[in-house]
N, C-alpha and C. Protein backbone atom coordinates (compact mmCIF):
# COMPACT_ATOMS: atom_id res chain seq x y z
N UNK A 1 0.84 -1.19 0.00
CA UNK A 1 0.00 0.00 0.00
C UNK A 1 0.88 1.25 0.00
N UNK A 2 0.52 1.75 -1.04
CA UNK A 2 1.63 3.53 -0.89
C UNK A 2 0.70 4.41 -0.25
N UNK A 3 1.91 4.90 0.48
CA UNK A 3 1.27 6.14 1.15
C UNK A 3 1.47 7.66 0.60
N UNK A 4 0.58 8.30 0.77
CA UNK A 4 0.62 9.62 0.45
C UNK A 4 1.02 11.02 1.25
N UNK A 5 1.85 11.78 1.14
CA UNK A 5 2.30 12.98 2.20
C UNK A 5 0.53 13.81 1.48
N UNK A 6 0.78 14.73 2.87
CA UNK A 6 -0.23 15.51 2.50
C UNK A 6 -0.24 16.21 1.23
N UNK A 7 1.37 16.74 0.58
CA UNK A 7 1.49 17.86 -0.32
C UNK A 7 1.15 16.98 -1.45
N UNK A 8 1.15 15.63 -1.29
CA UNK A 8 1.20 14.86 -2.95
C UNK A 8 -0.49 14.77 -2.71
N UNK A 9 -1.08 14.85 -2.25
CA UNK A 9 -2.61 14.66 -2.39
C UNK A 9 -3.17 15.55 -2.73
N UNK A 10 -2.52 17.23 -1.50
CA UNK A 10 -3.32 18.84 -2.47
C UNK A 10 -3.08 19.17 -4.19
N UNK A 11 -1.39 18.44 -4.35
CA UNK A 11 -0.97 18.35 -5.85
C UNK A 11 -1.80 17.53 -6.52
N UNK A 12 -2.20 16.34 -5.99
CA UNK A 12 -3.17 15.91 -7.22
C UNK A 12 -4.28 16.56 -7.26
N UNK A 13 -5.12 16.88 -6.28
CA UNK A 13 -6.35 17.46 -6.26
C UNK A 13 -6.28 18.97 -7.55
N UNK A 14 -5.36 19.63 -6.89
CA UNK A 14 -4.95 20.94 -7.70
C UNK A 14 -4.95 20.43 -9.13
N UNK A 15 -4.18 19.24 -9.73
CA UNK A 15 -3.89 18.76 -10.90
C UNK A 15 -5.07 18.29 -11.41
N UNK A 16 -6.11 18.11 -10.42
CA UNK A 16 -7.63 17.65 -10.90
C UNK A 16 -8.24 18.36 -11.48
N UNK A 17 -8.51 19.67 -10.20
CA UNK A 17 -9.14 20.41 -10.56
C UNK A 17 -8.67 21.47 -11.81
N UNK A 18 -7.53 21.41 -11.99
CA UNK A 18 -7.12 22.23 -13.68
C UNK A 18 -7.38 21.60 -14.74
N UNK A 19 -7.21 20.53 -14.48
CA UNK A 19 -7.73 19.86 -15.57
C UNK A 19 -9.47 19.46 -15.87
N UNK A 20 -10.27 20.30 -14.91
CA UNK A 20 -11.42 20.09 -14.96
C UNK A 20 -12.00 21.68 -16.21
N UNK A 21 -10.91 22.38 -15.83
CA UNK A 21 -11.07 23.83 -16.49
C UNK A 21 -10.49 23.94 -18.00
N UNK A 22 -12.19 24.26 -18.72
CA UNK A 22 -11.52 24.17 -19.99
C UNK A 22 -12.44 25.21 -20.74
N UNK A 23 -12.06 25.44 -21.96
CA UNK A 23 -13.10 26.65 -22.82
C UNK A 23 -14.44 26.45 -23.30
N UNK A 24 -14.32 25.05 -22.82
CA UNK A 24 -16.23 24.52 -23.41
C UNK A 24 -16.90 24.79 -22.32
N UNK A 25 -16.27 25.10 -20.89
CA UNK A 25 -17.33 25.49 -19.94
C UNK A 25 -17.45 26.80 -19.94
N UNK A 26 -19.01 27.21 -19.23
CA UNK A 26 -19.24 28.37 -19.12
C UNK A 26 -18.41 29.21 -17.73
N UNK A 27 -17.95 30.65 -18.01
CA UNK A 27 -17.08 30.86 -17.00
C UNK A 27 -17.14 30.97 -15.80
N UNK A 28 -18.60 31.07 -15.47
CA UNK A 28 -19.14 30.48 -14.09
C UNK A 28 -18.28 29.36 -13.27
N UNK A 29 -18.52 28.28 -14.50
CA UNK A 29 -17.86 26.58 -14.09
C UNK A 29 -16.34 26.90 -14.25
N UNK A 30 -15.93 27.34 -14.82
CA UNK A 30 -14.21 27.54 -14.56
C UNK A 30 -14.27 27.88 -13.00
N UNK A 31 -14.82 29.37 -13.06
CA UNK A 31 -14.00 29.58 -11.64
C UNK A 31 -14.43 28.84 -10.24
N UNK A 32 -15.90 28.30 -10.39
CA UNK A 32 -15.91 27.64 -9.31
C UNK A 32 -14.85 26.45 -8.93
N UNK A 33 -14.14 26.37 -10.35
CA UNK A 33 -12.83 25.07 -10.09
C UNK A 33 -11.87 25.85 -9.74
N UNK A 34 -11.35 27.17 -10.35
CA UNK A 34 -10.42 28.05 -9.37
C UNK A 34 -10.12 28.03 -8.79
N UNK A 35 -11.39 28.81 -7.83
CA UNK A 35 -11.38 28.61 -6.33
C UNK A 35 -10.56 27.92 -5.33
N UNK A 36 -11.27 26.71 -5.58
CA UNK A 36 -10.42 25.61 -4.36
C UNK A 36 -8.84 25.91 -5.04
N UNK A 37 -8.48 25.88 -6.48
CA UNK A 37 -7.07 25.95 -6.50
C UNK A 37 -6.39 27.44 -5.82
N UNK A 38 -7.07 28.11 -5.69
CA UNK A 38 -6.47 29.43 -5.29
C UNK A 38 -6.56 29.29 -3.28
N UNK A 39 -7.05 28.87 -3.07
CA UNK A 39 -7.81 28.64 -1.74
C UNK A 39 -6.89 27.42 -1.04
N UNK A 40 -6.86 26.10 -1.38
CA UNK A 40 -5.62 25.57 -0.85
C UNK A 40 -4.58 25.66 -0.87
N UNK A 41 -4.07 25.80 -1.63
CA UNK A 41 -2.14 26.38 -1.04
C UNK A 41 -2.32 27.42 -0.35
N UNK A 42 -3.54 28.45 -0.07
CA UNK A 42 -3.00 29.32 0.80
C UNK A 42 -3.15 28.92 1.88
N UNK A 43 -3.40 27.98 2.29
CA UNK A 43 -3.78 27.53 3.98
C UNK A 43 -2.63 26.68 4.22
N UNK A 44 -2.13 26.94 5.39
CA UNK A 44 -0.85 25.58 5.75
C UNK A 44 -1.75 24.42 5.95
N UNK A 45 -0.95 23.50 6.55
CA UNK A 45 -1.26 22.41 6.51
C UNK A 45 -2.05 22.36 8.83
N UNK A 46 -1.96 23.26 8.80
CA UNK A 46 -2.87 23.62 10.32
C UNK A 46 -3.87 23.55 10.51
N UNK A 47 -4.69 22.14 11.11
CA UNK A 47 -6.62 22.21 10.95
C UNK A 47 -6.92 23.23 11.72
N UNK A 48 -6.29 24.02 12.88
CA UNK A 48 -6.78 24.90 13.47
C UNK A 48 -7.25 26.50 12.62
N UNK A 49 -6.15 26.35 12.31
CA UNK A 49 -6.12 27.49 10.88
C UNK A 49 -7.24 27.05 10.14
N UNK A 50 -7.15 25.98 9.39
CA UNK A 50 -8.15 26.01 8.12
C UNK A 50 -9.53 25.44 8.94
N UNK A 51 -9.93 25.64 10.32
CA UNK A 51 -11.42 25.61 10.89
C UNK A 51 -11.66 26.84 11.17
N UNK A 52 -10.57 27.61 11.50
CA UNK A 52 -10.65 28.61 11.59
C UNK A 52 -12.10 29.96 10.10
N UNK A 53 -10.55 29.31 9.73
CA UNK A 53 -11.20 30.14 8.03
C UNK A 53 -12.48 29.45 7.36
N UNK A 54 -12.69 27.93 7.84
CA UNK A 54 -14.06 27.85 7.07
C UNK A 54 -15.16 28.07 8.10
N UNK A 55 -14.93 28.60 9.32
CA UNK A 55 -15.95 29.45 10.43
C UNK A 55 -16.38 30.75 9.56
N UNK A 56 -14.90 31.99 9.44
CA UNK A 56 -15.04 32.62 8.73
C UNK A 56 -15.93 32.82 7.38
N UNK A 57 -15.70 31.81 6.69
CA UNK A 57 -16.63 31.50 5.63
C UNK A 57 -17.49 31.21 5.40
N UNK A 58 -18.04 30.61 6.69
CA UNK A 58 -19.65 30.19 6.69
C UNK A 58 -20.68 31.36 7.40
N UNK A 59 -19.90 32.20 8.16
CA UNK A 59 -19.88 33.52 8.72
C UNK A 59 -20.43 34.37 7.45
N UNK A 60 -19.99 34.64 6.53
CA UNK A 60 -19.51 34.97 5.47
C UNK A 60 -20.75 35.20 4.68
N UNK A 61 -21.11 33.56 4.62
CA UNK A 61 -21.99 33.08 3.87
C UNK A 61 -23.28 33.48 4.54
N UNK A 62 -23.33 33.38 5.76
CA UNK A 62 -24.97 33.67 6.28
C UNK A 62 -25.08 35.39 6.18
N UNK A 63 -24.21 35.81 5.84
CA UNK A 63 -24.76 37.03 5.88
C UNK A 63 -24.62 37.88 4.13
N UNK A 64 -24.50 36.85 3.53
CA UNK A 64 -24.26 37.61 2.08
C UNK A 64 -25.72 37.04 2.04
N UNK A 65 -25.94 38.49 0.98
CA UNK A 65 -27.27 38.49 0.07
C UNK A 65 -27.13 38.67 -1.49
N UNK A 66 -25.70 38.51 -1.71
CA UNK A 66 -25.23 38.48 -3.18
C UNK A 66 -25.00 37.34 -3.42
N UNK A 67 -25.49 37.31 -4.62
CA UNK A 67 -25.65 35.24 -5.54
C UNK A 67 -23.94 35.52 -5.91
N UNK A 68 -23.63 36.08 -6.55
CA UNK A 68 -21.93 35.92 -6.91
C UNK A 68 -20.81 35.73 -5.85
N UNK A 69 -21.13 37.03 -4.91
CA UNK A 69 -20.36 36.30 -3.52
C UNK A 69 -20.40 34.50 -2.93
N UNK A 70 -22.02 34.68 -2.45
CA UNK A 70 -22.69 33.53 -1.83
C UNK A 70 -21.56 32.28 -3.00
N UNK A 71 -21.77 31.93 -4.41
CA UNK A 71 -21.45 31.25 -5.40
C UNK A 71 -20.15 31.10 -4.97
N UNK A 72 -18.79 32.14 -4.82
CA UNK A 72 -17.45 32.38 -4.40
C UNK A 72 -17.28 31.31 -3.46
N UNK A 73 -18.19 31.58 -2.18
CA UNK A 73 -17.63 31.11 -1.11
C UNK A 73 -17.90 29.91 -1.09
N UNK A 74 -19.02 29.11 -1.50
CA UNK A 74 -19.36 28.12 -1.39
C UNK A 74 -18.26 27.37 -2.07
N UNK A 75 -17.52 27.37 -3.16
CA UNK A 75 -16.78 27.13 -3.85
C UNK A 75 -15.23 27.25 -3.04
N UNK A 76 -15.40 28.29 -1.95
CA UNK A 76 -13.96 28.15 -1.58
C UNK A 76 -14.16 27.53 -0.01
N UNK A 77 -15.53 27.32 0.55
CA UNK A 77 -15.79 25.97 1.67
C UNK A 77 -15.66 24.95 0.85
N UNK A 78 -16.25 24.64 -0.02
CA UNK A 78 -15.48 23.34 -0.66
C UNK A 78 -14.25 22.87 -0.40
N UNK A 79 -13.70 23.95 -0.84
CA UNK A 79 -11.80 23.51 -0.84
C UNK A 79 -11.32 23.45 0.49
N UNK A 80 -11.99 24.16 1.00
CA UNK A 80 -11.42 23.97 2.50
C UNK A 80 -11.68 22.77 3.18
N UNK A 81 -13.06 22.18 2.94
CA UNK A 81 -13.57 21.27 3.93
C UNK A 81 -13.12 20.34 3.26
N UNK A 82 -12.57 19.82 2.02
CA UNK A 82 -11.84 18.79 1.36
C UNK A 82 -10.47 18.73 2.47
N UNK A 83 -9.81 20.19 2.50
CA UNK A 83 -8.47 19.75 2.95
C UNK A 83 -8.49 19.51 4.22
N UNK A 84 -9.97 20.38 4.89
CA UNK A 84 -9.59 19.68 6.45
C UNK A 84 -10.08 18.28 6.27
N UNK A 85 -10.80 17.33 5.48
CA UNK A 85 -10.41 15.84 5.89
C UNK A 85 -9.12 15.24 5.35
N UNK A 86 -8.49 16.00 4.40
CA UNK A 86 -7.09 15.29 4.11
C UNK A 86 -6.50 15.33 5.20
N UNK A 87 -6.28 16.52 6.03
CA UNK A 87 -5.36 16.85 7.27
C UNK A 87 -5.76 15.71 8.41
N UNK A 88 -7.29 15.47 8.66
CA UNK A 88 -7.11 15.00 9.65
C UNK A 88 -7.55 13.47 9.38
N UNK A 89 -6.72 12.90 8.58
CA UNK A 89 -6.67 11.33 7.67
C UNK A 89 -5.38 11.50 8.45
């Protein structure tokens, strides 16, 4: 069984999600794949940190009344709540 470091798992994910982004989608669907790529590498590898920030974000979220924001964030809790179960695997 191979094991995986954390950084080789955000690298594939990242490598996923670019490769999910292409010119036949509408640009809506690009950036919601963005997102998480812009959104994980900026978080260390600290669940305290990244519970931190998806508090923040859900914070965030209950109080937006904009569909484009609201759309943003949901897209960048995604990425977050992916990496806090990588972290705490």
């Amino acid at each position: 069984m191979e094991i995986f470091t954390l950084q080789q798992i955000i690298d594939e994910r990242i490598s996923f999600l670019k490769e999910q982004i292409n010119q036949d989608n509408k640009p809506e669907v690009n950036k919601t794949f963005q997102l998480p790529i812009e959104v994980i590498p900026s978080v260390d590898d600290d669940i305290e940190k990244v519970e931190s920030i998806i508090l923040q974000r859900k914070t965030l979220l209950k109080n937006s009344n904009d569909f484009c924001e609201s759309d943003r964030l949901f897209a960048e809790l995604e990425g977050l709540e992916w990496l806090q179960r990588q972290i705490a695997r």
